[in-house]
Protein backbone atom coordinates (compact mmCIF):
# COMPACT_ATOMS: atom_id res chain seq x y z
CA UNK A 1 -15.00 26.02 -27.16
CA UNK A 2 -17.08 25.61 -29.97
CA UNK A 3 -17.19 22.39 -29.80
CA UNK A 4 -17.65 22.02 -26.48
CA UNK A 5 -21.03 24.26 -26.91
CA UNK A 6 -21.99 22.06 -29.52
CA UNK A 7 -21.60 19.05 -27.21
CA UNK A 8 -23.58 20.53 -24.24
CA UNK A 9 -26.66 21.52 -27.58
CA UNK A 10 -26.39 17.94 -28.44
CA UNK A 11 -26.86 16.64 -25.12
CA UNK A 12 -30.16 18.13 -24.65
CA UNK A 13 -31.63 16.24 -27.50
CA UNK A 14 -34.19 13.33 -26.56
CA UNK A 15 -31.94 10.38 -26.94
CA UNK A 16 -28.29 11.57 -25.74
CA UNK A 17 -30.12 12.97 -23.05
CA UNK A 18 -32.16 10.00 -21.79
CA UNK A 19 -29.02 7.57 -22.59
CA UNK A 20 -27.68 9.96 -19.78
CA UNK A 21 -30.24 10.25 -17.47
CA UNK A 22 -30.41 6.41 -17.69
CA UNK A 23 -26.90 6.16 -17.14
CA UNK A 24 -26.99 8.08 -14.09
CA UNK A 25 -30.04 6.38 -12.73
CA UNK A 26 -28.44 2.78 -13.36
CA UNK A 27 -25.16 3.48 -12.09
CA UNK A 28 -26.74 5.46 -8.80
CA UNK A 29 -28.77 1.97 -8.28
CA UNK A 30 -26.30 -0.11 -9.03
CA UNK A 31 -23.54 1.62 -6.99
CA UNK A 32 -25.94 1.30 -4.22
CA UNK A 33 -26.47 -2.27 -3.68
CA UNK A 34 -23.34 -4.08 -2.27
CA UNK A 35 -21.88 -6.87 -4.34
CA UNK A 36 -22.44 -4.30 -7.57
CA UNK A 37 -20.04 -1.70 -8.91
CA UNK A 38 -20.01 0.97 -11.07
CA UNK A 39 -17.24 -1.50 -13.04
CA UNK A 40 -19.54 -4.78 -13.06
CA UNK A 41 -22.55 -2.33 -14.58
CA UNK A 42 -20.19 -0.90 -17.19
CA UNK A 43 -19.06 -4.29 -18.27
CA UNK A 44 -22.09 -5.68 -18.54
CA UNK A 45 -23.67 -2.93 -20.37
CA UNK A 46 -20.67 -2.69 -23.11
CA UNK A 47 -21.97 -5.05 -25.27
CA UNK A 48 -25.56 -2.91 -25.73
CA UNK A 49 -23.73 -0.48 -26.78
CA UNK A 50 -21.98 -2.51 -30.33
CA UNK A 51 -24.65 -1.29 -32.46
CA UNK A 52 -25.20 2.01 -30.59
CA UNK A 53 -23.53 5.53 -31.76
CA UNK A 54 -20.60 6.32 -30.51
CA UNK A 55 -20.91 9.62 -28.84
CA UNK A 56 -24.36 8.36 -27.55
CA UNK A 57 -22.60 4.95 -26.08
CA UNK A 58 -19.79 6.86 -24.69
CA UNK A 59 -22.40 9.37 -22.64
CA UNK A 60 -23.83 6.38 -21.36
CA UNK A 61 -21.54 4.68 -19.89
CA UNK A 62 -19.68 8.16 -18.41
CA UNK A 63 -22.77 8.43 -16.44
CA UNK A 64 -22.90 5.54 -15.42
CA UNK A 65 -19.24 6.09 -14.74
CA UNK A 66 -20.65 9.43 -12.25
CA UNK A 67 -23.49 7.89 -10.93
CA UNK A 68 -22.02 4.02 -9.77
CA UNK A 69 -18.82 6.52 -7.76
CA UNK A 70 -21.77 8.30 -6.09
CA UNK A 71 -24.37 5.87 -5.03
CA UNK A 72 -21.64 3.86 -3.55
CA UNK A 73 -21.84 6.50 -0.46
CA UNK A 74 -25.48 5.03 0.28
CA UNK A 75 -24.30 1.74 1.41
CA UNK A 76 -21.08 3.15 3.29
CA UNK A 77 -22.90 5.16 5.31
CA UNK A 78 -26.33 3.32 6.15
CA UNK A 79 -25.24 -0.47 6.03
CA UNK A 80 -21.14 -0.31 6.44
CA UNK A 81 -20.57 -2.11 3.50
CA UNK A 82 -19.08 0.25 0.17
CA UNK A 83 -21.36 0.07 -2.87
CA UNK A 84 -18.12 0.85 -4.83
CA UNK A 85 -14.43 0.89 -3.68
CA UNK A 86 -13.99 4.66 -3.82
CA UNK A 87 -16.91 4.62 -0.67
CA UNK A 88 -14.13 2.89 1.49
CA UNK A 89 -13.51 6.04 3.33
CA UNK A 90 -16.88 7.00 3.73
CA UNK A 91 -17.42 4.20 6.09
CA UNK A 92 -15.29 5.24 9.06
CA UNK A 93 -17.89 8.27 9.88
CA UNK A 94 -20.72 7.92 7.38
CA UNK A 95 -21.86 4.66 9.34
CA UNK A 96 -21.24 6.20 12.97
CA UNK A 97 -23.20 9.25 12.18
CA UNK A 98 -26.12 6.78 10.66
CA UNK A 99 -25.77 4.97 13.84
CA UNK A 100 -26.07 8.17 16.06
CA UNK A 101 -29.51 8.49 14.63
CA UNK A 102 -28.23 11.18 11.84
CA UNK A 103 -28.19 8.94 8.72
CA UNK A 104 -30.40 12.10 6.72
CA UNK A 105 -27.34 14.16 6.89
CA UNK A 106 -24.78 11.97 6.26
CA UNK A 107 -26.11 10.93 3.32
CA UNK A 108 -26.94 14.79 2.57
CA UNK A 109 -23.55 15.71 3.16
CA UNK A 110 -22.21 13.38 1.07
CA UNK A 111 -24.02 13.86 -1.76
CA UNK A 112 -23.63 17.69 -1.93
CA UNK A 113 -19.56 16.81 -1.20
CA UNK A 114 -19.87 14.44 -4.71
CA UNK A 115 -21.21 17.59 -6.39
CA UNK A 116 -19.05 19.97 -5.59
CA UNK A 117 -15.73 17.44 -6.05
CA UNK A 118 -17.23 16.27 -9.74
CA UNK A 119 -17.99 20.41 -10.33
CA UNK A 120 -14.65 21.44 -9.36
CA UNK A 121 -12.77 18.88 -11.19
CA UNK A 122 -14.67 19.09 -14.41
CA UNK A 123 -12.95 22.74 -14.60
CA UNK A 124 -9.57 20.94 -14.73
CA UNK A 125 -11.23 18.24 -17.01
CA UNK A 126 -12.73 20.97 -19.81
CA UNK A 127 -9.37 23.52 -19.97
CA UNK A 128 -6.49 20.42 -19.20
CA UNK A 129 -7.67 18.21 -21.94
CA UNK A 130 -7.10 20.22 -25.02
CA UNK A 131 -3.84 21.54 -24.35
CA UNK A 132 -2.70 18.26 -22.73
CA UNK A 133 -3.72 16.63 -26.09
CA UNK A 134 -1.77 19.42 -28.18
CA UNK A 135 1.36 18.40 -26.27
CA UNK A 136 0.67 14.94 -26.34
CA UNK A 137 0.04 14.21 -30.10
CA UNK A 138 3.68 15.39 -30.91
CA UNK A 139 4.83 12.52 -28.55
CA UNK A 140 7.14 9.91 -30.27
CA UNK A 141 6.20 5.81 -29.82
CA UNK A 142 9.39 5.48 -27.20
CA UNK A 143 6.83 8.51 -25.18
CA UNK A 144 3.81 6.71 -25.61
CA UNK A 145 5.54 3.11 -24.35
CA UNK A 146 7.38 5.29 -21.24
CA UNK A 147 4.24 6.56 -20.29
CA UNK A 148 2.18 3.38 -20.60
CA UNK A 149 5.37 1.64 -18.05
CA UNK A 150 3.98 4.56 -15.90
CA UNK A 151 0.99 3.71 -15.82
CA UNK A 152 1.78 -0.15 -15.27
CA UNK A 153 4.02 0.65 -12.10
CA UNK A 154 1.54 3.09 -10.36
CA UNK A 155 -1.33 1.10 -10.80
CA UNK A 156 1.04 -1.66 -9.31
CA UNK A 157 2.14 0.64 -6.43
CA UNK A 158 -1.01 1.30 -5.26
CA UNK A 159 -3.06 -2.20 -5.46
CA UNK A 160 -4.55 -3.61 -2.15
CA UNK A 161 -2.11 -6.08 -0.68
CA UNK A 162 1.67 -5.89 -1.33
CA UNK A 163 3.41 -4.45 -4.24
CA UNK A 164 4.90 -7.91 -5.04
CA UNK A 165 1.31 -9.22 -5.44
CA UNK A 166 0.19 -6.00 -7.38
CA UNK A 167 3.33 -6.88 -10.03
CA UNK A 168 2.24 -10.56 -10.36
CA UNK A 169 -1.30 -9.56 -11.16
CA UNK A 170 -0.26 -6.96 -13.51
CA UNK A 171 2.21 -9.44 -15.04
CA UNK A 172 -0.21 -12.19 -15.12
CA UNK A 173 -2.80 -9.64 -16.99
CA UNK A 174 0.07 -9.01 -20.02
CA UNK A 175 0.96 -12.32 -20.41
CA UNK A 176 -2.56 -13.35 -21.16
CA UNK A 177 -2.72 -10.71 -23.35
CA UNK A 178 0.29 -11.52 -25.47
CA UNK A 179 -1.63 -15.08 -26.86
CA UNK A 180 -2.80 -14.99 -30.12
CA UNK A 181 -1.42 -13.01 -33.11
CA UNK A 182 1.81 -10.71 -32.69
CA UNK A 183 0.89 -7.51 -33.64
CA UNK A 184 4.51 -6.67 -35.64
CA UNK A 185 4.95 -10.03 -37.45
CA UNK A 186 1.62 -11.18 -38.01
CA UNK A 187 2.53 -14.63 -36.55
CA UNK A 188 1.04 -17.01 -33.92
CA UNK A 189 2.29 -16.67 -30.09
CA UNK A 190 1.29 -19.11 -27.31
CA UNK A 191 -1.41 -20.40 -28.63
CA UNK A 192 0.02 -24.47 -28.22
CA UNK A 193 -1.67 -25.09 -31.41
CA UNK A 194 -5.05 -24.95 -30.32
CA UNK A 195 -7.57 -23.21 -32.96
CA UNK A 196 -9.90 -21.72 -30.38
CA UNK A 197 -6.88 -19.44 -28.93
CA UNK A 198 -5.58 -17.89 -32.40
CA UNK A 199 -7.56 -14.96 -31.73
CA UNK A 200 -6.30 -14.50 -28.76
CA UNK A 201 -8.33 -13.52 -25.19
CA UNK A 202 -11.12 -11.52 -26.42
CA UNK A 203 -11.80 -8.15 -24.82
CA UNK A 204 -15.25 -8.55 -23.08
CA UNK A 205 -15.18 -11.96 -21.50
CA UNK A 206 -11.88 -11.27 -19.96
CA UNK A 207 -13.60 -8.21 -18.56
CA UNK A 208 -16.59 -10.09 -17.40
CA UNK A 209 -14.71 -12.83 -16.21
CA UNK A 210 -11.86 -11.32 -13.87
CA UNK A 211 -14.42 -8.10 -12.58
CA UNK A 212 -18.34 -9.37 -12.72
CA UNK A 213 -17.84 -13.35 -11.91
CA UNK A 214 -15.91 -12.93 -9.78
CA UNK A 215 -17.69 -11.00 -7.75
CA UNK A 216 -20.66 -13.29 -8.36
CA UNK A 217 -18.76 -16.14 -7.07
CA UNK A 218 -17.75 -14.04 -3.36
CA UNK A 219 -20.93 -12.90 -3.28
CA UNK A 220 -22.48 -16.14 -3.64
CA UNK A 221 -20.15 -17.57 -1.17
CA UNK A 222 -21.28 -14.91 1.57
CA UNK A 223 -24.72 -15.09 0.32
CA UNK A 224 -26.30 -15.52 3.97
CA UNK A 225 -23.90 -12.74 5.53
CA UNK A 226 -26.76 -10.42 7.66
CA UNK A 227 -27.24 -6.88 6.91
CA UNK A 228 -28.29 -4.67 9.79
CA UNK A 229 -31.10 -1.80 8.37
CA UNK A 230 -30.97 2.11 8.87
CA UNK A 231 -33.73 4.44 7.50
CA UNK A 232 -33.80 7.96 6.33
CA UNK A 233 -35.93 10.71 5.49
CA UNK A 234 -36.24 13.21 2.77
CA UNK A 235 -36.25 16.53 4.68
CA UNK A 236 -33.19 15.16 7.02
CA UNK A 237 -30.81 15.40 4.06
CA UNK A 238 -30.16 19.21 3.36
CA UNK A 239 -27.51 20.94 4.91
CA UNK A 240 -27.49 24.84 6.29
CA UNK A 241 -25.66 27.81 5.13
CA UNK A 242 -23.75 27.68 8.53
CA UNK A 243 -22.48 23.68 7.52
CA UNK A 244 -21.14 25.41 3.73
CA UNK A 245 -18.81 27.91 6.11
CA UNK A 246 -17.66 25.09 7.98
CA UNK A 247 -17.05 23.29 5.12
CA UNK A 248 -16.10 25.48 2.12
CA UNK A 249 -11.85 25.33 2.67
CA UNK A 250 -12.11 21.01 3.05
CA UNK A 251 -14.69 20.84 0.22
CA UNK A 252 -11.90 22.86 -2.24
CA UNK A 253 -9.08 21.03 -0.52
CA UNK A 254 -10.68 17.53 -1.10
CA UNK A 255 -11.41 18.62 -4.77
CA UNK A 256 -7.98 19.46 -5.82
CA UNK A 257 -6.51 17.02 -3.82
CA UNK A 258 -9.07 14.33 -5.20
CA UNK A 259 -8.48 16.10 -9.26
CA UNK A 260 -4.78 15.47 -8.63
CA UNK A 261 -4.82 12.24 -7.96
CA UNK A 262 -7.74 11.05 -10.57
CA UNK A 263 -5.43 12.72 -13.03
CA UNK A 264 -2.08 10.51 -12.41
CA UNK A 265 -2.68 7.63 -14.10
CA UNK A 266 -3.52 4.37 -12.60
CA UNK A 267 -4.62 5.63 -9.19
CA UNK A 268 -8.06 6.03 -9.04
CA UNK A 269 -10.50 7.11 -6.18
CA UNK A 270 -10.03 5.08 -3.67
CA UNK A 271 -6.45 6.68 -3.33
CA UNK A 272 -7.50 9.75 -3.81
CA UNK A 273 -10.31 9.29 -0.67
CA UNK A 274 -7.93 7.84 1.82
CA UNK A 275 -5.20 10.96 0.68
CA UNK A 276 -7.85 13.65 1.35
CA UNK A 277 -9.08 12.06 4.39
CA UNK A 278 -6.00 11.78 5.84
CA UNK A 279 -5.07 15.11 5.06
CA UNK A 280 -8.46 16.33 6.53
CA UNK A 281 -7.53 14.66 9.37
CA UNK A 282 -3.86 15.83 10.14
CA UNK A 283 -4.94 18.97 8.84
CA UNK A 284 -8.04 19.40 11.82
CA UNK A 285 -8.40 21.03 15.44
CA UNK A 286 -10.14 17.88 16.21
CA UNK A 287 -8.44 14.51 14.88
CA UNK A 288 -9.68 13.05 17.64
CA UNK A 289 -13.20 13.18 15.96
CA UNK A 290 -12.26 11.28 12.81
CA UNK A 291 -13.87 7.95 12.80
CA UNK A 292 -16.31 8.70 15.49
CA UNK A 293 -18.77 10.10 12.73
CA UNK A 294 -17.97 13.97 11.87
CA UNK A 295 -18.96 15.45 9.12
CA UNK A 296 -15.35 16.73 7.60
CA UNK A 297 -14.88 12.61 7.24
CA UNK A 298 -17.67 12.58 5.47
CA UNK A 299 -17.26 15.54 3.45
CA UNK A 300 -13.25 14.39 2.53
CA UNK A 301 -13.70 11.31 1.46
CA UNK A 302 -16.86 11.77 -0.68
CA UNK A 303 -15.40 15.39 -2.56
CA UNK A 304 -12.07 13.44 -3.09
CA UNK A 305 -13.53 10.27 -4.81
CA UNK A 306 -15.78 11.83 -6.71
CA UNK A 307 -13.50 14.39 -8.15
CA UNK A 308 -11.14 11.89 -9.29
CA UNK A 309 -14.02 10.74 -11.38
CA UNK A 310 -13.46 13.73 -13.77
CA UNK A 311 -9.63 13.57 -12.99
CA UNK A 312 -8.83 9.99 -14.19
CA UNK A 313 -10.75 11.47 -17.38
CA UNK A 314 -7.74 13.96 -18.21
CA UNK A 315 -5.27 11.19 -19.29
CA UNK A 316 -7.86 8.91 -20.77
CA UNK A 317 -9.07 11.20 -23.62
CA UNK A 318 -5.66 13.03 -23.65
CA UNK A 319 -3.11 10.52 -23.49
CA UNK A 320 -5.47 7.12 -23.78
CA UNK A 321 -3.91 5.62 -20.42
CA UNK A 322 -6.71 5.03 -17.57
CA UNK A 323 -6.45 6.54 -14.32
CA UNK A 324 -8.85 2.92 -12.35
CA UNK A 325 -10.12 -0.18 -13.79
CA UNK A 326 -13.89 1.66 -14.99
CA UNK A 327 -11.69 4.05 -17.24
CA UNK A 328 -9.97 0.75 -18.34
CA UNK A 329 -13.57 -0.13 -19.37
CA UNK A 330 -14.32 3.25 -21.47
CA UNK A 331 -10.80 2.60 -22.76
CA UNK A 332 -12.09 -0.57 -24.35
CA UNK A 333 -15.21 0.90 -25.29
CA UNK A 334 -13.15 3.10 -27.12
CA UNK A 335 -11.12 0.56 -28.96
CA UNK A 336 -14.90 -1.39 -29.12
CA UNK A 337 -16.02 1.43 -31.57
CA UNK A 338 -13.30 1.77 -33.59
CA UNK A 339 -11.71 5.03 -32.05
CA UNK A 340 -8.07 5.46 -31.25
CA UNK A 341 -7.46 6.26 -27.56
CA UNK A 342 -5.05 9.42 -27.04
CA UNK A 343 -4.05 12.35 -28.42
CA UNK A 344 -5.32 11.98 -31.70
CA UNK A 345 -9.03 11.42 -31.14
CA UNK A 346 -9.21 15.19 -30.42
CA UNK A 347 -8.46 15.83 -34.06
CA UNK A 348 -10.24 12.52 -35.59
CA UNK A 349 -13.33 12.62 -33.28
CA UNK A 350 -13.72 16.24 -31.30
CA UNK A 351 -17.51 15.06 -31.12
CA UNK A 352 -16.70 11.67 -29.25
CA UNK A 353 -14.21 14.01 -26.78
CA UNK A 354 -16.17 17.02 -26.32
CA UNK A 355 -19.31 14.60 -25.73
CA UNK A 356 -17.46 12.92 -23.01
CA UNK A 357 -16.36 16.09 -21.21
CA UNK A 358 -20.19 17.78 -21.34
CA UNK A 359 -21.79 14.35 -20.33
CA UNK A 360 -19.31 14.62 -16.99
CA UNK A 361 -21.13 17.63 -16.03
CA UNK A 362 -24.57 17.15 -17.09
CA UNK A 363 -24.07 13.67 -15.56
CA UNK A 364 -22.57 15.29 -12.42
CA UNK A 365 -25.45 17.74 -12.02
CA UNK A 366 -28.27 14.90 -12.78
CA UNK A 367 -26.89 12.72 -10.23
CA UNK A 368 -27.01 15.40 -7.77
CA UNK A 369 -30.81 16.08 -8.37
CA UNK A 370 -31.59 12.64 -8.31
CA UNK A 371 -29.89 11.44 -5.17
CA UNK A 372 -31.43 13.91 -3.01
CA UNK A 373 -34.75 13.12 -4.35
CA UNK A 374 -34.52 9.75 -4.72
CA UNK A 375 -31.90 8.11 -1.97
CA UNK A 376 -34.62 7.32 0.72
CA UNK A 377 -36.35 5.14 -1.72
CA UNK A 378 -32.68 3.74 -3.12
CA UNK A 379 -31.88 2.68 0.50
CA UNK A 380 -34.73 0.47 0.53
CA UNK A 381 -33.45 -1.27 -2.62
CA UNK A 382 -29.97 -2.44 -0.62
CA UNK A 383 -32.12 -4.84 1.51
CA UNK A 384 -33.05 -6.97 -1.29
CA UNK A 385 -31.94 -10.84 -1.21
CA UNK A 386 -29.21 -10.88 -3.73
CA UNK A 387 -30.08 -14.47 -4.05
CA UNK A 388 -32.67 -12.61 -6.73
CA UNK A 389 -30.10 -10.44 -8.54
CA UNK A 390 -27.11 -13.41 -9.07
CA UNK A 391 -29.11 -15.52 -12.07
CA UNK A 392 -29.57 -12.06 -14.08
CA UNK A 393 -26.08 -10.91 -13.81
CA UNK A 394 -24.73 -14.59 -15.07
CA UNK A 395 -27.13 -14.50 -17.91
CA UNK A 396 -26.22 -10.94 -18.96
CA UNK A 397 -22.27 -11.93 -18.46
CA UNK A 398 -22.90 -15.17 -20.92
CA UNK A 399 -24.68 -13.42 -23.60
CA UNK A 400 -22.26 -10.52 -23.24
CA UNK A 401 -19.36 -12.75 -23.41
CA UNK A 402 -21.19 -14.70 -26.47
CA UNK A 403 -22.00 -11.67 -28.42
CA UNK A 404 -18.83 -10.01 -28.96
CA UNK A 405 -17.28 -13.49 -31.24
CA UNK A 406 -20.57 -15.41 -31.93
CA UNK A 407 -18.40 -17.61 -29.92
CA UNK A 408 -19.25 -20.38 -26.82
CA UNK A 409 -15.18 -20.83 -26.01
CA UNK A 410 -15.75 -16.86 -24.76
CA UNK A 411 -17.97 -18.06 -22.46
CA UNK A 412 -15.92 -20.63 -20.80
CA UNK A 413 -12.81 -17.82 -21.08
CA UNK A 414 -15.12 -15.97 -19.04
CA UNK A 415 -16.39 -18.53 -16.92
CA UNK A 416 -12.64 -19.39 -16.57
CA UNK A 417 -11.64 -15.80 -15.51
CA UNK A 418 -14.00 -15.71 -13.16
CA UNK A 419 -12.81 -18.83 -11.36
CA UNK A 420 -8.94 -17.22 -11.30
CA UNK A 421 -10.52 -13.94 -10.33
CA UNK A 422 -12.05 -15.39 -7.21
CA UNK A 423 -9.04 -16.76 -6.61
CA UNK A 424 -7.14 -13.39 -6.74
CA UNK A 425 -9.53 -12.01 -4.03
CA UNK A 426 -9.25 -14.65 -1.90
CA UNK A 427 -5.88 -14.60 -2.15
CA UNK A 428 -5.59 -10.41 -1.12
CA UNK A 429 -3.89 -10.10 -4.81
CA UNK A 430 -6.27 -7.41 -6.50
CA UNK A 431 -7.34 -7.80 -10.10
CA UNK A 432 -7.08 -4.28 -11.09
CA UNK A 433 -3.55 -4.57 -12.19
CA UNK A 434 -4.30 -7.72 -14.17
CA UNK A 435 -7.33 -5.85 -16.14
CA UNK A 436 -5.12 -2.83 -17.03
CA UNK A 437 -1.78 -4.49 -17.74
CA UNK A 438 -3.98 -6.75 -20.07
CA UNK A 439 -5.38 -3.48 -21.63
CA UNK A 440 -2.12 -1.79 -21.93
CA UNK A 441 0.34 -4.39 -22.52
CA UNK A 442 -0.73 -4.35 -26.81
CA UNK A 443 -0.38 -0.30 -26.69
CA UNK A 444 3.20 -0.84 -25.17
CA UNK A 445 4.32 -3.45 -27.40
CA UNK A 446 2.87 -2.10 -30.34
CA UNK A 447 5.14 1.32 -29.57
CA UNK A 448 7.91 0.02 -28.35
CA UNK A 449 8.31 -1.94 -31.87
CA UNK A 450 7.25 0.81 -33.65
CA UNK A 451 9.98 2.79 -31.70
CA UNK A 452 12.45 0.20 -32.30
CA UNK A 453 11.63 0.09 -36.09
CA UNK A 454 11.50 3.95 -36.22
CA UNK A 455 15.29 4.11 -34.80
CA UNK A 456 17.07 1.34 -36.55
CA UNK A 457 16.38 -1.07 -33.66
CA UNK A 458 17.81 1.24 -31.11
CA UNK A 459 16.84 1.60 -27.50
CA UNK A 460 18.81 4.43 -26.71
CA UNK A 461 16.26 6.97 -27.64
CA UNK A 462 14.72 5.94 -24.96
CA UNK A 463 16.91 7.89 -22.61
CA UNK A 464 18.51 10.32 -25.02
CA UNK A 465 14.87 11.71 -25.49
CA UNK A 466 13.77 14.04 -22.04
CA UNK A 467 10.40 13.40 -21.95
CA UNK A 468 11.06 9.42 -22.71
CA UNK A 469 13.97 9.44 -19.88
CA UNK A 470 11.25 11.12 -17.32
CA UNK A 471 8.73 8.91 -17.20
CA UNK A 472 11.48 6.08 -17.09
CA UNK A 473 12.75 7.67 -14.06
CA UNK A 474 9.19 8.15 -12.54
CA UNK A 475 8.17 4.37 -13.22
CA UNK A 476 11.98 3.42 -11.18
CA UNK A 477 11.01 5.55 -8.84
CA UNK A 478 7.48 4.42 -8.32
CA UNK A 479 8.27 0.87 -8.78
CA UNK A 480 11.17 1.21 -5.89
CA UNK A 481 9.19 3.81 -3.84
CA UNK A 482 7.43 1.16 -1.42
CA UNK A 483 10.49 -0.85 -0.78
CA UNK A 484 12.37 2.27 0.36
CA UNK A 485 9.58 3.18 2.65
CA UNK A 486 9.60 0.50 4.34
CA UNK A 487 13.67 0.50 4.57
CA UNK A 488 13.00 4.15 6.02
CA UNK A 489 10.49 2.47 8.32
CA UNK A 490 12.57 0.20 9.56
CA UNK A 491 15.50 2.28 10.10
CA UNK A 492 13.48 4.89 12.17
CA UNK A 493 12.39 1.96 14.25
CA UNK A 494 16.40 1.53 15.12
């Protein structure tokens, strides 16, 4: 608690504060305009932060983190096109309601929804972590490397397109991960004796590559795709005492529902939106009314994503794993600065933790403020030509991708990834599970040798040991659970 207090003291100091208002502000904008994310933003801005402090770089880019998941609501709902993929579900009555002449309070309901789902789950994120981390740091390397497989097999489970294509991508992300120096031996791995690829696939321009040029290259591509305008107003956006009673028993169902599933790693909030809007909608007197613009859509979706936010943070400071491909991004931030993602940076670096968990609520509470003052103006900045905003973003990418090794072949990695990134989309194969198995394939190997070398080269431990042998059994299960759903699928249909 102390610390925690000190955190919140700290925040309201000149600079950590204005890193996080700027965060918030930036990743509101950014989430706002389609063709950005709360990812690309976060990518670009990691190498700024190099000679930054730590705490102070971390605060930034959790805002951003808060803000980008919230301003992705503005263009759902007024231009039916999601800022950020966690806004998915925001479409299918955000954009109605807009249409029916009502964008004011959709946008007002979704915004107070993102506060209350980011308040609620930053409860869960301030009294989980510590004792998570407590139980966590007496976890063995077979643990850490059973829990990482987790990770790999949800985030696999739940990637758009089929799980077959979600395995490749993940697979495809550790192999490229695994060139350069092996990290028990010391020696050199796939490198076909070129110089250039000793040090392996550096951190940032794979980054930059597979999430930001890529996204430059569709939106290039679909460059002269129209956009159909919706205003709103100020005074439209604020929502009665009568809409709160309405609302009170979806808004704590979302959140919880939304915490949950930010907390399991590797799901992430666009999961966590479609499961609390199709619970709201089971769950209603009116299903009928889903899609057709009603505010318990609105309301579901918006709560749910948002409170993942805070969620996904749980086993990212606790355990080091990340719950979607931005916590993938703090992870390497993380690793950036020299700090040791997982149990152990609540005992090596309470400030860096405690920082993170008061910036989510500060953050939380800015972003609220600033959205309902500022979205009518935001909404104006969706309709600019993007033709404008492409040249910046490749010049930030090559610098950032320049910066991090003083060297040009990280540009052309990056320029590379971007290319096979592309490719990915346009295949349906999504690139989140080739960013985090690329992240955690090095923290599995490295404790799965260390295991090995800790137990006279035995794997047994790793079902002998309970908490090894559960998450074993809940990455079979998860890896097996969407072929048997479909087998129960098909046998229903007999």
């Amino acid at each position: 608690m102390e610390h925690l207090l000190t955190s919140f003291g700290n925040l309201f100091t000149p600079l950590p504060f204005l890193f996080l208002f700027t965060g918030v502000v930036v990743g509101v904008v950014v989430g706002a305009i389609p063709g950005l994310s709360g990812g690309m933003v976060i990518a670009l801005t990691l190498p700024l932060t190099f000679l930054m402090d730590s705490t102070n770089a971390l605060i930034l880019l959790v805002s951003m983190y808060v803000g980008s998941t919230s301003g992705g609501l503005i263009s759902a709902t007024l231009m039916r096109m999601p800022g950020t993929p966690a806004a998915m579900m925001t479409i299918l009555d955000g954009f109605p309601m807009a249409k029916a002449g009502k964008p004011g309070r959709a946008l007002g309901f979704g915004i107070f929804a993102s506060f209350i789902g980011g308040l609620v789950s930053w409860i869960f994120l301030a009294t989980l972590s510590p004792p998570l981390a407590e139980i966590a740091v007496r976890f063995g390397p077979y643990e850490i490397f059973s829990m990482t497989l987790v990770a790999l097999m949800l985030i696999s489970a739940v990637s758009a397109g089929s799980m077959i294509k979600g395995l490749l991508s993940g697979m495809l992300g550790i192999a490229v991960s695994m060139v350069g120096v092996d990290p028990a031996s010391g020696g050199l791995r796939l490198t076909f004796d070129l110089t250039d690829l000793e040090a392996g696939f550096r951190l940032l321009p794979v980054i930059l590559g597979m999430l930001v040029m890529s996204q430059v290259i569709t939106d290039v591509v679909n460059i002269a795709q129209p956009i159909e305008r919706l205003q709103t107003s100020f005074r439209s956006m604020f929502m009665s005492l009568n809409d709160l009673k309405k609302l009170w028993f979806n808004l704590l169902r979302s959140s919880l529902i939304g915490t949950w599933i930010g907390v399991l790693p590797g799901i992430g909030g666009t999961t966590a939106a479609i499961a609390s809007y199709t619970t709201a909608k089971t769950f209603s007197k009116n299903p009928e009314k889903f899609g057709t613009g009603t505010e318990d859509g609105i309301v579901a979706a918006e709560t749910a994503n948002n409170a993942a936010v805070n969620g996904a943070l749980v086993p990212l400071i606790t355990l080091g794993i990340p719950g979607s491909v931005i916590d993938v991004l703090l992870l390497g931030a993380l690793i950036i600065h020299n700090l040791t993602p997982g149990p152990l940076l609540f005992q090596q670096s309470p400030e860096i933790v405690y920082g993170i968990i008061a910036a989510a609520l500060i953050a939380n509470i800015v972003m609220f403020i600033f959205m309902l003052a500022a979205t009518p103006l935001i909404s104006k900045l969706m309709y600019v030509n993007r033709a404008y905003l492409m040249p910046a973003i490749i010049v930030f990418c090559v610098i950032g991708a320049f910066s991090q090794g003083n060297r040009l072949f990280d540009v052309w990695v990056m320029l590379g990834f971007g290319i096979v990134g592309y490719l990915m989309q346009t295949a349906k194969v999504s690139t989140g599970p080739f960013v985090i198995g690329y992240i955690l394939a090095p923290i599995a190997e490295v404790q799965l040798r260390s295991g090995l070398m800790f137990y006279d080269a035995s794997y047994l431990p790793l079902i002998t040991r309970p908490v090894s042998l559960a998450f074993l059994v809940i990455a079979i299960l998860t890896m097996l659970w969407p072929f048997l759903s479909k087998l129960k699928i098909r046998s229903s249909d007999e």
